[in-house]
Protein backbone atom coordinates (compact mmCIF):
# COMPACT_ATOMS: atom_id res chain seq x y z
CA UNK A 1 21.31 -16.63 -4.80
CA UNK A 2 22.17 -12.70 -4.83
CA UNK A 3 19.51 -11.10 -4.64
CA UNK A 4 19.63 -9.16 -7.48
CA UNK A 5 19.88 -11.67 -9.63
CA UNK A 6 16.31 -13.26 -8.09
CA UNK A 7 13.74 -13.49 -10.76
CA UNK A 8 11.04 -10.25 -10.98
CA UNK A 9 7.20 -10.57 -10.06
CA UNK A 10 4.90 -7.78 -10.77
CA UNK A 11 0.86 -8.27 -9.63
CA UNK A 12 -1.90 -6.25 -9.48
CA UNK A 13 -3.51 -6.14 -6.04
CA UNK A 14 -6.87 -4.71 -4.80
CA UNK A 15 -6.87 -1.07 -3.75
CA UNK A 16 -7.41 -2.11 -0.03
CA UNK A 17 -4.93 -4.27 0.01
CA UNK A 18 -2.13 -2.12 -1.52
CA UNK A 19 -3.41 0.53 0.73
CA UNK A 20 -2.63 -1.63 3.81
CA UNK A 21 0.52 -2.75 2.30
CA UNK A 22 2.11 0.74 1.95
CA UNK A 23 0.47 1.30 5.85
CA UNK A 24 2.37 -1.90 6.88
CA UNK A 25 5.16 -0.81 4.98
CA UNK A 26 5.55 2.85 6.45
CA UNK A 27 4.84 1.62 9.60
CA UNK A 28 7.68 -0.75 9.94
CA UNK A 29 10.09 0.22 7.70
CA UNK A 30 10.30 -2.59 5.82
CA UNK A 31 10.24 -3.33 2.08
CA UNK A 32 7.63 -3.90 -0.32
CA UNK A 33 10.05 -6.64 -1.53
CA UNK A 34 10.24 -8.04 1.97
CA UNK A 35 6.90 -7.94 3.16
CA UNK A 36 5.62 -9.98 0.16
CA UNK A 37 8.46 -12.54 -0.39
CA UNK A 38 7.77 -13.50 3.28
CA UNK A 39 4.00 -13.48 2.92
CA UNK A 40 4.46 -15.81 0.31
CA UNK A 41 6.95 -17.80 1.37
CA UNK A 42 4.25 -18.45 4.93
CA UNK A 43 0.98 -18.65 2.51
CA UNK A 44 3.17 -21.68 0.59
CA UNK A 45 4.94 -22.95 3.88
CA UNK A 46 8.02 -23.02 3.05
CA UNK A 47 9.39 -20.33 5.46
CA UNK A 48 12.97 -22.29 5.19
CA UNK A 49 13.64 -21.20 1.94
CA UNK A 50 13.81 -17.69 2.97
CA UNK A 51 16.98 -16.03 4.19
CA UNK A 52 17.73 -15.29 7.43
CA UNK A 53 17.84 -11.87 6.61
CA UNK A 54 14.74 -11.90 5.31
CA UNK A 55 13.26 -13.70 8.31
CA UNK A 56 14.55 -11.57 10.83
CA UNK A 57 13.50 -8.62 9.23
CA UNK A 58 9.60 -9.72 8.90
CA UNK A 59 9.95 -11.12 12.63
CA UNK A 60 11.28 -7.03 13.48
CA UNK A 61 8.36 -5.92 11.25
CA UNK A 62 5.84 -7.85 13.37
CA UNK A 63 7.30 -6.40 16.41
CA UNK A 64 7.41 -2.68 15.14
CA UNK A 65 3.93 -3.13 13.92
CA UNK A 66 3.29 -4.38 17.97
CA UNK A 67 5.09 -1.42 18.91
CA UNK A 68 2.90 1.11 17.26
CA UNK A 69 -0.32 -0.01 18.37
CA UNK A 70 0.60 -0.17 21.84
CA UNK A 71 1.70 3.90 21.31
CA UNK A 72 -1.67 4.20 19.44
CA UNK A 73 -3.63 3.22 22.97
């Protein structure tokens, strides 16, 4: 399915947590879009039904995010 044509979510998340999100987000480069279609897609296990796109780009998120703590130390 394009993804444009993927049906639209909007939520309303904690101030914490939308505060770490944009961190995560500036941090790695990575969409909003991204970041939360492949957190839910691991919270409901079914990882498969993401794209490959998708999972390569949370796998190079997870490394960036390795990446920048190691400069932080």
């Amino acid at each position: 399915m394009p993804f444009m044509s993927a049906p639209q979510l909007s939520v309303r998340l904690p101030l914490h947590l939308n505060q770490q999100l944009n961190k995560y987000i500036k941090c790695t480069g990575i969409s909003k879009t991204d970041v939360v279609t492949n957190a839910l897609a691991h919270y409901l296990e079914c990882v498969e039904d993401t794209s490959l796109t998708q999972r390569v780009a949370h796998l190079e998120a997870k490394i960036a995010s390795i990446e920048a703590l190691i400069k932080i130390k």
